[in-house]
C-alpha atoms as a PDB file:
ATOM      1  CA  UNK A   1     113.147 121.359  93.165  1.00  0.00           C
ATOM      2  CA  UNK A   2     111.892 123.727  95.755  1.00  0.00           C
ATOM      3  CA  UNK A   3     112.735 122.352  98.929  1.00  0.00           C
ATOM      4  CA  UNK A   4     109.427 123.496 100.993  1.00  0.00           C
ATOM      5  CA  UNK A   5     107.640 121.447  98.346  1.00  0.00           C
ATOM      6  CA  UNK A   6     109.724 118.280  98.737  1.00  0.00           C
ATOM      7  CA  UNK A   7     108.985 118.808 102.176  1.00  0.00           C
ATOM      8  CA  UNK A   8     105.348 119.339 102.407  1.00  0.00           C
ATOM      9  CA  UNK A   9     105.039 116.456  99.903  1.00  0.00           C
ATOM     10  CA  UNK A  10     106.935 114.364 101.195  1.00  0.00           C
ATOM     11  CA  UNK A  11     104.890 115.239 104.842  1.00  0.00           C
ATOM     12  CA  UNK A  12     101.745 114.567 103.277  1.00  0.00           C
ATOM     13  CA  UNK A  13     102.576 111.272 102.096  1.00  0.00           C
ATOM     14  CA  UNK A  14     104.713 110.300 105.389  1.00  0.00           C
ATOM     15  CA  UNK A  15     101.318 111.211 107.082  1.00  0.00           C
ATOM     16  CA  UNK A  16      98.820 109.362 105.475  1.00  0.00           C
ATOM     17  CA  UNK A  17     101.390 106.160 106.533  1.00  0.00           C
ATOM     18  CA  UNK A  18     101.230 107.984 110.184  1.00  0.00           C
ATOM     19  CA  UNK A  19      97.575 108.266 110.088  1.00  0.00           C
ATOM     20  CA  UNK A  20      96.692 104.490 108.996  1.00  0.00           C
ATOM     21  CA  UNK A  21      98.983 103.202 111.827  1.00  0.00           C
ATOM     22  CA  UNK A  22      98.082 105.086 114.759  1.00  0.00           C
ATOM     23  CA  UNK A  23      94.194 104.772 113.743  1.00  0.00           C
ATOM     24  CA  UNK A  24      93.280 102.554 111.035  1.00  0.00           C
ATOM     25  CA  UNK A  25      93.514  99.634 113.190  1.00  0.00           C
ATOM     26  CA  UNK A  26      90.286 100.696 115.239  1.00  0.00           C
ATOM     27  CA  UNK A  27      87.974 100.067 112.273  1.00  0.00           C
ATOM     28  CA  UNK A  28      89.655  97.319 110.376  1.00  0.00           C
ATOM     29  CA  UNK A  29      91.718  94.759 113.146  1.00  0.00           C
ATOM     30  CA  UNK A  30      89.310  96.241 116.007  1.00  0.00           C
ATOM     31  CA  UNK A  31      88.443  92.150 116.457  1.00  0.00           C
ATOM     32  CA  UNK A  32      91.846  90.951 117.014  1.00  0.00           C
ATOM     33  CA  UNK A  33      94.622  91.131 119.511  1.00  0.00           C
ATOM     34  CA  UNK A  34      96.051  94.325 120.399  1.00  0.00           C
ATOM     35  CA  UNK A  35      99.390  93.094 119.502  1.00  0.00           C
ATOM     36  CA  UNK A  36      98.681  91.812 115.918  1.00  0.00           C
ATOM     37  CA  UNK A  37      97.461  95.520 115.602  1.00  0.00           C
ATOM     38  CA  UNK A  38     100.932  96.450 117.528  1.00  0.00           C
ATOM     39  CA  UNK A  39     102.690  94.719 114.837  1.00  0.00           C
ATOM     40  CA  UNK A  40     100.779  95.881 111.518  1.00  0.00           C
ATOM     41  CA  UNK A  41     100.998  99.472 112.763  1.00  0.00           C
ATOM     42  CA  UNK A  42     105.027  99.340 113.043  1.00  0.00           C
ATOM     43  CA  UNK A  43     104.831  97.694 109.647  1.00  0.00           C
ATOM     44  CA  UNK A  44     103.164 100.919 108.420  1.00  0.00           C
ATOM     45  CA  UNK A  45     104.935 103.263 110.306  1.00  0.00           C
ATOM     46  CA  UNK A  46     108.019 102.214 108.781  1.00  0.00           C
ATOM     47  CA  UNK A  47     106.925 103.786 105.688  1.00  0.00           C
ATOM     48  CA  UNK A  48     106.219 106.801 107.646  1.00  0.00           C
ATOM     49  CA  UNK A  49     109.554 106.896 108.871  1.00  0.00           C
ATOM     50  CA  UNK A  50     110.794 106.375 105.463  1.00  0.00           C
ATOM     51  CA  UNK A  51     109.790 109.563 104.288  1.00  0.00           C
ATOM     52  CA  UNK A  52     109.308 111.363 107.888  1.00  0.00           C
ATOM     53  CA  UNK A  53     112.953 111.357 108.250  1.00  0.00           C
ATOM     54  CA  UNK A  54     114.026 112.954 104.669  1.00  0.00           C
ATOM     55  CA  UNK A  55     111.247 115.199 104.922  1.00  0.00           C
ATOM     56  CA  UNK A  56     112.908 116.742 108.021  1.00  0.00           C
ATOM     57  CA  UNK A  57     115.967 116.634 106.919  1.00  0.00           C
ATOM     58  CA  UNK A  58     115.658 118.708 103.726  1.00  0.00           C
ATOM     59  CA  UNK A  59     112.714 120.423 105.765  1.00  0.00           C
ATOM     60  CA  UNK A  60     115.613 121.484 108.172  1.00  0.00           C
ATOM     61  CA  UNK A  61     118.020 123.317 105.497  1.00  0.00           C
ATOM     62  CA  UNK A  62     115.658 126.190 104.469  1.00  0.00           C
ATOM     63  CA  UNK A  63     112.906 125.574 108.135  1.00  0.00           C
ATOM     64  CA  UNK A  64     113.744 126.189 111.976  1.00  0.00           C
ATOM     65  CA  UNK A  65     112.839 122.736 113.770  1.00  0.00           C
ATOM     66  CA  UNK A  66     109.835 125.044 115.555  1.00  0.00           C
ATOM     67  CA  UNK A  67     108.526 126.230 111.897  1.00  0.00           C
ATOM     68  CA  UNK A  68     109.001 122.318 111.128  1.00  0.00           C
ATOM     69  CA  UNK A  69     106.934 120.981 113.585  1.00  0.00           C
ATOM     70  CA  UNK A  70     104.342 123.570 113.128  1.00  0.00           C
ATOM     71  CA  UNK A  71     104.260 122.959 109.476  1.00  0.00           C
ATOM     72  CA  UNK A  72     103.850 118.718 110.642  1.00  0.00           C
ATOM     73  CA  UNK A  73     101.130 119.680 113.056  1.00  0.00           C
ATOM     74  CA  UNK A  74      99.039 121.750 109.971  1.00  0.00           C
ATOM     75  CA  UNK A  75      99.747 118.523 107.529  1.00  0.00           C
ATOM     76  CA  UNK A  76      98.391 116.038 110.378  1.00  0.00           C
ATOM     77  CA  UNK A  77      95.402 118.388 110.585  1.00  0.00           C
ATOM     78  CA  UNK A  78      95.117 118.447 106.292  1.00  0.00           C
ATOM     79  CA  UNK A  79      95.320 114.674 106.036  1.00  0.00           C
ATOM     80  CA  UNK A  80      93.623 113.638 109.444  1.00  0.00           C
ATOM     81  CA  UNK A  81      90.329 115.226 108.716  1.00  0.00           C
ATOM     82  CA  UNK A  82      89.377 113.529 105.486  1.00  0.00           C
ATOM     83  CA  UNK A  83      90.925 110.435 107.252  1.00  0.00           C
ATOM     84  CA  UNK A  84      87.790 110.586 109.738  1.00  0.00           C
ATOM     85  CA  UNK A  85      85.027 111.493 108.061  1.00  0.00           C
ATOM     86  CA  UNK A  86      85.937 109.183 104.514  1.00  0.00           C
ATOM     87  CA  UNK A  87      87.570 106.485 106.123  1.00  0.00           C
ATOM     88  CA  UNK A  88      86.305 106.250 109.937  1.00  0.00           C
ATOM     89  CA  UNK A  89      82.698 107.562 108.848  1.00  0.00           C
ATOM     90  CA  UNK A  90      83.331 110.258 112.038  1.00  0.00           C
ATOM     91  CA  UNK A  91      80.836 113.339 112.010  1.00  0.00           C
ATOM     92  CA  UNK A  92      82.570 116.873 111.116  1.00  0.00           C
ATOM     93  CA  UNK A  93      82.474 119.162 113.743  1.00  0.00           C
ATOM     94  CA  UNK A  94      83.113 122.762 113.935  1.00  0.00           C
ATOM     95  CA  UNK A  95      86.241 121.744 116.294  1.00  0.00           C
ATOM     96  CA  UNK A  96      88.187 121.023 113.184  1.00  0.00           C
ATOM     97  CA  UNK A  97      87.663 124.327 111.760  1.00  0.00           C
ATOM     98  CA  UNK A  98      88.447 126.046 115.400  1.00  0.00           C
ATOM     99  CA  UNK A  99      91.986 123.840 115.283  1.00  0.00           C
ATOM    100  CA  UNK A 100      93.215 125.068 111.865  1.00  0.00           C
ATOM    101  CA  UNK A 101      92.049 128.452 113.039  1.00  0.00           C
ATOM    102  CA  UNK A 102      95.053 127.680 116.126  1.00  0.00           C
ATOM    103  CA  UNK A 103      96.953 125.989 113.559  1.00  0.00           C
ATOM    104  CA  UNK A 104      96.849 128.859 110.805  1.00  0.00           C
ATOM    105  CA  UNK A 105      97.365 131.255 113.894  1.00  0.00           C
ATOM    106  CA  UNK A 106     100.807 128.777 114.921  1.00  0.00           C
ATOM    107  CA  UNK A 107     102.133 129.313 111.170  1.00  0.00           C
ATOM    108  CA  UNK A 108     101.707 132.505 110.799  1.00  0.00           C
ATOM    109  CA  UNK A 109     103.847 133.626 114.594  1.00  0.00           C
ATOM    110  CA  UNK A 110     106.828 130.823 113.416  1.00  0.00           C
ATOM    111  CA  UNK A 111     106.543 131.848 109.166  1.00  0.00           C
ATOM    112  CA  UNK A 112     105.770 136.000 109.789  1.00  0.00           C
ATOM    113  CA  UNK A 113     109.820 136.773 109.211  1.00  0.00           C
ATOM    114  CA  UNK A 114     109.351 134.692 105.579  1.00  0.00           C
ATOM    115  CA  UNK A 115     106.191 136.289 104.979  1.00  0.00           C
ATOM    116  CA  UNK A 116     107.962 139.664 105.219  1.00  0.00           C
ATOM    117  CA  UNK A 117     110.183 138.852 102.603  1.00  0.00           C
ATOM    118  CA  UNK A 118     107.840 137.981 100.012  1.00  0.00           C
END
């Protein structure tokens, strides 16, 4: 299987886990003590880890570490969007379109010598 695929996929899903820890506790624990949210968000974020960590690792065979991080930084953006507006009922704002505009603009300086060879 094509390892920027396995990599992106396995990004997406690590993110989602990512996403629900560092911000799902503001709408659904936002009532109880910081540290039961401390707790349940580690929980999750083990699961992130899970598939963070292999996701870098076969990420890193065919990816520099800068064209990684990027590449994290555009799948944040992909899952953190519907994140706010489905799930935290936040208003979208042309912002988000200006920061994948960055975003596209960071993929295509660290990707342009793979883009040549296609």
């Amino acid at each position: 299987m094509n390892r920027y695929f396995v990599t992106i996929s396995l990004l997406c899903c690590s993110n989602i886990f990512m996403t629900f820890a560092w911000y799902g506790h503001l709408k659904t624990l936002q009532h109880k003590p910081w540290i039961i949210a401390a707790v349940l968000s580690w929980m999750i974020a083990l699961l992130e880890y899970v598939l963070q960590v292999p996701a870098n690792r076969i990420g890193h065979q065919v990816m520099s570490i800068g064209q990684l991080k990027v590449l994290q930084e555009v799948v944040t953006l992909i899952v953190f969007v519907p994140f706010s507006i489905l799930y935290m009922k936040e208003e979208l704002s042309l912002d988000y379109f200006w920061a994948g505009l960055c975003l596209l603009g960071a993929v295509f300086f660290l990707f342009r010598s793979k883009f040549a060879c296609l």
